[in-house]
PDB file of N, CA and C in Angstrom:
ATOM      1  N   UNK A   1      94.973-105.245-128.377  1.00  0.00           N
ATOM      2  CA  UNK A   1      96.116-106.132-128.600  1.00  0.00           C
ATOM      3  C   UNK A   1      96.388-106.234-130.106  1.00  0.00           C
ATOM      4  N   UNK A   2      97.759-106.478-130.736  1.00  0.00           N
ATOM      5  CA  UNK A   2      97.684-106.601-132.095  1.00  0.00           C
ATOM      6  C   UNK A   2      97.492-108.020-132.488  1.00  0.00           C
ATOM      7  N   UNK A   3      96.646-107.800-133.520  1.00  0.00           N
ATOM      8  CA  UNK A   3      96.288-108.861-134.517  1.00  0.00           C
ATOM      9  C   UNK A   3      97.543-109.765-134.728  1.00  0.00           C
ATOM     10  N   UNK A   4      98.819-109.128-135.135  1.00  0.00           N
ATOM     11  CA  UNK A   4      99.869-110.201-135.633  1.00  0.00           C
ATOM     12  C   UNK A   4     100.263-111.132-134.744  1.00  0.00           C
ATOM     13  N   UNK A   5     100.138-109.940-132.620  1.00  0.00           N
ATOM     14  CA  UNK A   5     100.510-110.782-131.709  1.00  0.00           C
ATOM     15  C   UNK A   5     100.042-111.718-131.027  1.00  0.00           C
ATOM     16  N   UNK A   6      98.741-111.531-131.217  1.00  0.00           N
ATOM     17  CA  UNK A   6      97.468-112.856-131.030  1.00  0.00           C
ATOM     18  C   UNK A   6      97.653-114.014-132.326  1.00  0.00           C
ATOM     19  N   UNK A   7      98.038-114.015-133.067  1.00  0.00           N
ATOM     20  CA  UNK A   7      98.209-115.026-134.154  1.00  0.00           C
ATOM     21  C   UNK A   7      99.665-115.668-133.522  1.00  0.00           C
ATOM     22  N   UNK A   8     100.145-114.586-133.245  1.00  0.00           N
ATOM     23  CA  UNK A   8     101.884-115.203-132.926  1.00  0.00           C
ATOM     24  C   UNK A   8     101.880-116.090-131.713  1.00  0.00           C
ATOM     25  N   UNK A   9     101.108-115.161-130.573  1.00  0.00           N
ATOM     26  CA  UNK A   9     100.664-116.345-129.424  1.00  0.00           C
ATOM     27  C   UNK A   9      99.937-117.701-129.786  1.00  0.00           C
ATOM     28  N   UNK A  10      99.404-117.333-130.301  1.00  0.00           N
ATOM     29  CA  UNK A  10      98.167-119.074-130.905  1.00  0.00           C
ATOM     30  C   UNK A  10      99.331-119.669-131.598  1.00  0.00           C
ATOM     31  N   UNK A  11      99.952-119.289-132.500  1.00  0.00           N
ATOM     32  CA  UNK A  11     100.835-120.156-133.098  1.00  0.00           C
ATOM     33  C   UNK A  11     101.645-121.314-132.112  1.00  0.00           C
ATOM     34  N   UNK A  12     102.611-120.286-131.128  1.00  0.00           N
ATOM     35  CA  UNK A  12     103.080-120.446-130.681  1.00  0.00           C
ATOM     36  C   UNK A  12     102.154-122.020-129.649  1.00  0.00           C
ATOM     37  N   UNK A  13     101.208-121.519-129.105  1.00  0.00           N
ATOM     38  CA  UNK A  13     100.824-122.282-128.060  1.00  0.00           C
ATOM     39  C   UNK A  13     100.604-123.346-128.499  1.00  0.00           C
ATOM     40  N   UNK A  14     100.402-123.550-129.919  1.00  0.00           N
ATOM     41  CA  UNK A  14      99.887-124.895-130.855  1.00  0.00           C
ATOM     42  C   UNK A  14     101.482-125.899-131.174  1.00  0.00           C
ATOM     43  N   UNK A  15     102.185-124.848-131.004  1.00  0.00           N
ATOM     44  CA  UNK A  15     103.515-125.838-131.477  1.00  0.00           C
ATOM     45  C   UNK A  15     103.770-125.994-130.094  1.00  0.00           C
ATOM     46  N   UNK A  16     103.733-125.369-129.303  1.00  0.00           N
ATOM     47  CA  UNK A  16     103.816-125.947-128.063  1.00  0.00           C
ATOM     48  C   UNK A  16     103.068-127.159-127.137  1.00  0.00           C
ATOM     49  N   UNK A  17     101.441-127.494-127.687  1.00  0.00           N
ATOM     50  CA  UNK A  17     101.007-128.426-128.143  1.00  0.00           C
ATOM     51  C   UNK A  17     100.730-129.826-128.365  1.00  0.00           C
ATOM     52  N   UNK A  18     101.951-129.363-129.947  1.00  0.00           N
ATOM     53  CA  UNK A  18     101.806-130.552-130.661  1.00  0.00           C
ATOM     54  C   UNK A  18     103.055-131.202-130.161  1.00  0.00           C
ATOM     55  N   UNK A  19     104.134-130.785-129.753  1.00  0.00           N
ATOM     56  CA  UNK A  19     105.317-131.104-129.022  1.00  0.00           C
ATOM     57  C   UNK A  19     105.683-131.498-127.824  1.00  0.00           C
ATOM     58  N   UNK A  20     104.025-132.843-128.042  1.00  0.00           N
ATOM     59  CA  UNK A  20     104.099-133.690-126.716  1.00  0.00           C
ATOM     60  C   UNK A  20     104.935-135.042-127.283  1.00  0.00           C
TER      61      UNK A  20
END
């Protein structure tokens, strides 16, 4: 898997998250 797209997923899932 790429490195940038595993960072991009985690990102993602964290702003998804914090956007309770």
């Amino acid at each position: 898997m790429n490195q940038r797209g595993y960072f991009l997923a985690f990102v993602l899932a964290l702003v998804d998250i914090l956007q309770w």
